[in-house]
C-alpha atoms as a PDB file:
ATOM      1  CA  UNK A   1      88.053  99.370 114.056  1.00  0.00           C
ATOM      2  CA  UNK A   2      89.844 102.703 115.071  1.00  0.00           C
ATOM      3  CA  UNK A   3      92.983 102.019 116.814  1.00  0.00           C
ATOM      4  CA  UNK A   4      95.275 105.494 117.724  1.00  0.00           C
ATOM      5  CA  UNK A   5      97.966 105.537 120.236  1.00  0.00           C
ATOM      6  CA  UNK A   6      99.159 108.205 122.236  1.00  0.00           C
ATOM      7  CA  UNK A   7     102.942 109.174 122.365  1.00  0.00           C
ATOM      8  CA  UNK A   8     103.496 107.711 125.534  1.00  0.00           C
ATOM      9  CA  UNK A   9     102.241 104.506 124.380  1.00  0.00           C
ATOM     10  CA  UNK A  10     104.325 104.367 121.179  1.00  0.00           C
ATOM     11  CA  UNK A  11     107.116 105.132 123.585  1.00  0.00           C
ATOM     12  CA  UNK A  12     106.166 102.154 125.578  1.00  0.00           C
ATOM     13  CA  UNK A  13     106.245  99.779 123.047  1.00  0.00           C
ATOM     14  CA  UNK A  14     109.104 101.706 121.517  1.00  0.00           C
ATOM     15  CA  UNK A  15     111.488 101.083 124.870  1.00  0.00           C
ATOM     16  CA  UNK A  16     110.096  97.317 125.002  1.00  0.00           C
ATOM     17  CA  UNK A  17     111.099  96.006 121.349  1.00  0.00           C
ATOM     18  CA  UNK A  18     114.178  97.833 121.198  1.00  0.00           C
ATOM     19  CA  UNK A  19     115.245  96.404 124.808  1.00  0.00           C
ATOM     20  CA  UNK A  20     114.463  93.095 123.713  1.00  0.00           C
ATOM     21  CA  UNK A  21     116.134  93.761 120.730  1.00  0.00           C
ATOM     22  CA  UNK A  22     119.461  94.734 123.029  1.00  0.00           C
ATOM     23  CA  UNK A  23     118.799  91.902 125.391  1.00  0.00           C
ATOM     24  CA  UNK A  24     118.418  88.645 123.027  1.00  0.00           C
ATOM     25  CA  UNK A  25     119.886  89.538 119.474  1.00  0.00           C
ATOM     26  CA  UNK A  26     123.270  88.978 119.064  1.00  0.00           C
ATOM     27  CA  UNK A  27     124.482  92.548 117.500  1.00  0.00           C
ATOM     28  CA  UNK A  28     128.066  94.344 117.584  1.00  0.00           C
ATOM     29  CA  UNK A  29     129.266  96.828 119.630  1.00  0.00           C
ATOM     30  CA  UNK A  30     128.277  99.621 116.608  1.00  0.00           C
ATOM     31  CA  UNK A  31     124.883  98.219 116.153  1.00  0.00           C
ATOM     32  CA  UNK A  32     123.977  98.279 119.730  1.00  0.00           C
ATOM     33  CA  UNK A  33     125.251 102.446 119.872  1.00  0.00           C
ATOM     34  CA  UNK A  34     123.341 102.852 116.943  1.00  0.00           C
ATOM     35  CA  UNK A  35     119.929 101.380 117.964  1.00  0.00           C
ATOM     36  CA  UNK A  36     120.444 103.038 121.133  1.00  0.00           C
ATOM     37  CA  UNK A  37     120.815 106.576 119.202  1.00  0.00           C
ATOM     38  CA  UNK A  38     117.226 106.071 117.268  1.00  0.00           C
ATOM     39  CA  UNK A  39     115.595 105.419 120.518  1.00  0.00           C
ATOM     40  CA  UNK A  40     117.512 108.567 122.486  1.00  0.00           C
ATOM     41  CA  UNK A  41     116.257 110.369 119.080  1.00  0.00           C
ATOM     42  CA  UNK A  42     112.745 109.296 119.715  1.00  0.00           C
ATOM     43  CA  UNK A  43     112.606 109.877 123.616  1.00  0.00           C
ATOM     44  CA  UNK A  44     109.697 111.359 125.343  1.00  0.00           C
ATOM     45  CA  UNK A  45     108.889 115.099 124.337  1.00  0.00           C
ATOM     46  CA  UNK A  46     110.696 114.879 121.280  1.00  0.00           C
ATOM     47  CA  UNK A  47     109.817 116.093 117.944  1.00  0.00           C
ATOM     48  CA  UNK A  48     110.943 112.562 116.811  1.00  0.00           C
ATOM     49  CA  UNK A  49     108.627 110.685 118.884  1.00  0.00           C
ATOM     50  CA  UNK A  50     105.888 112.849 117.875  1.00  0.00           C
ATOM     51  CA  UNK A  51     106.791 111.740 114.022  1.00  0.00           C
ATOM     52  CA  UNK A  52     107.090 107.908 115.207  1.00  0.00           C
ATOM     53  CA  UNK A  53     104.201 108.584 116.341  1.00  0.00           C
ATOM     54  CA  UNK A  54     102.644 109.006 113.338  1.00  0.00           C
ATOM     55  CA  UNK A  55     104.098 107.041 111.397  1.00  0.00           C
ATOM     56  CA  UNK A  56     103.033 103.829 113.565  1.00  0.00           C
ATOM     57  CA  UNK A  57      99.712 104.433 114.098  1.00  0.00           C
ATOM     58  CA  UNK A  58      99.617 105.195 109.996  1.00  0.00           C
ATOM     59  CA  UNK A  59     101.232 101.682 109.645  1.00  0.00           C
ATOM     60  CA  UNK A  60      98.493  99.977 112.245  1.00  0.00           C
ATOM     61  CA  UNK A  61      95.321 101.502 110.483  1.00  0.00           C
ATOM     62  CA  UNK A  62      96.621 100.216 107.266  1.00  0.00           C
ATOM     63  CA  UNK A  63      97.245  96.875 108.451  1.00  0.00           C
ATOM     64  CA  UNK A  64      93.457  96.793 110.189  1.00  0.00           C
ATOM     65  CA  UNK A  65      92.140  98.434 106.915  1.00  0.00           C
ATOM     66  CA  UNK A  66      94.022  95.760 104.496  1.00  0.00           C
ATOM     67  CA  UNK A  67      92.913  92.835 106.735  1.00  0.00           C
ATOM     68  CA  UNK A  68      88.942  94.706 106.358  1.00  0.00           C
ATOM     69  CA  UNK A  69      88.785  94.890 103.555  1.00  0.00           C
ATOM     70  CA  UNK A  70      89.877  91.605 102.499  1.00  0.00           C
ATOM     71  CA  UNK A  71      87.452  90.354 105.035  1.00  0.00           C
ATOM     72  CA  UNK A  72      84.901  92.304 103.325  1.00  0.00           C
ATOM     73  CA  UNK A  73      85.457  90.761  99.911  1.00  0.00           C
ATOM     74  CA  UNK A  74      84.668  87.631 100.895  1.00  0.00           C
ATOM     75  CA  UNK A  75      81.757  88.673 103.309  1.00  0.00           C
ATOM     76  CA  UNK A  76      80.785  90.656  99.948  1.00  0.00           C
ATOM     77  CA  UNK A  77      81.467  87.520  97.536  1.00  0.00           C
ATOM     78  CA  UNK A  78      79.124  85.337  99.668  1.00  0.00           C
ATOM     79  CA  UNK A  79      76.074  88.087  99.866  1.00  0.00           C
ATOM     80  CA  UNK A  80      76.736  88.506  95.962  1.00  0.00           C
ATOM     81  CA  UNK A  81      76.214  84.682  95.408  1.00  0.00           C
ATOM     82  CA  UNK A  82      73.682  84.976  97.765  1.00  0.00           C
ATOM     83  CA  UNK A  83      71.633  87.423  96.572  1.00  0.00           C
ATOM     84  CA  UNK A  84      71.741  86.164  93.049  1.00  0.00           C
ATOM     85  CA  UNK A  85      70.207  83.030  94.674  1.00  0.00           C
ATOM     86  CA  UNK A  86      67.337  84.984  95.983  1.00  0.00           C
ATOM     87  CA  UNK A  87      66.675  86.823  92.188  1.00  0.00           C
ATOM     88  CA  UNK A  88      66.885  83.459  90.741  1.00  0.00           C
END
């Protein structure tokens, strides 16, 4: 599976998690200017959101290709064990 999303999706989810963040997690004043600075610095048509970006759709394939391929193994252990059934 190929996932890639766009910036403005990124941005989407971006806005959600940290607003939820904002909303229900008890934080200090401090915290709360500083998480709202990283998302200002990662705002639409910014060279940071095109790097978040990146880096989150890196971190998704990764995820998808660890959960493949350990989805393969055993797929792969099973055809081994069967196919040394079928020489036998």
């Amino acid at each position: 599976m190929n996932v890639i999303l766009n910036t403005d999706e990124v941005h989407a989810v971006l806005t959600l998690v940290t607003a939820h963040v904002l909303d229900h997690v008890e934080l200090s004043d401090e915290a709360k200017k500083q998480i709202r600075a990283w998302r200002r610095e990662r705002d639409l048509s910014t060279v940071g959101l095109d790097e978040f970006t990146e880096t989150m759709n890196e971190a998704i394939g990764n995820f998808i290709d660890q959960r493949t391929t350990r989805f393969l193994r055993k797929r792969g252990k099973i055809r081994v064990s069967a196919s040394t059934e079928r020489e036998a």
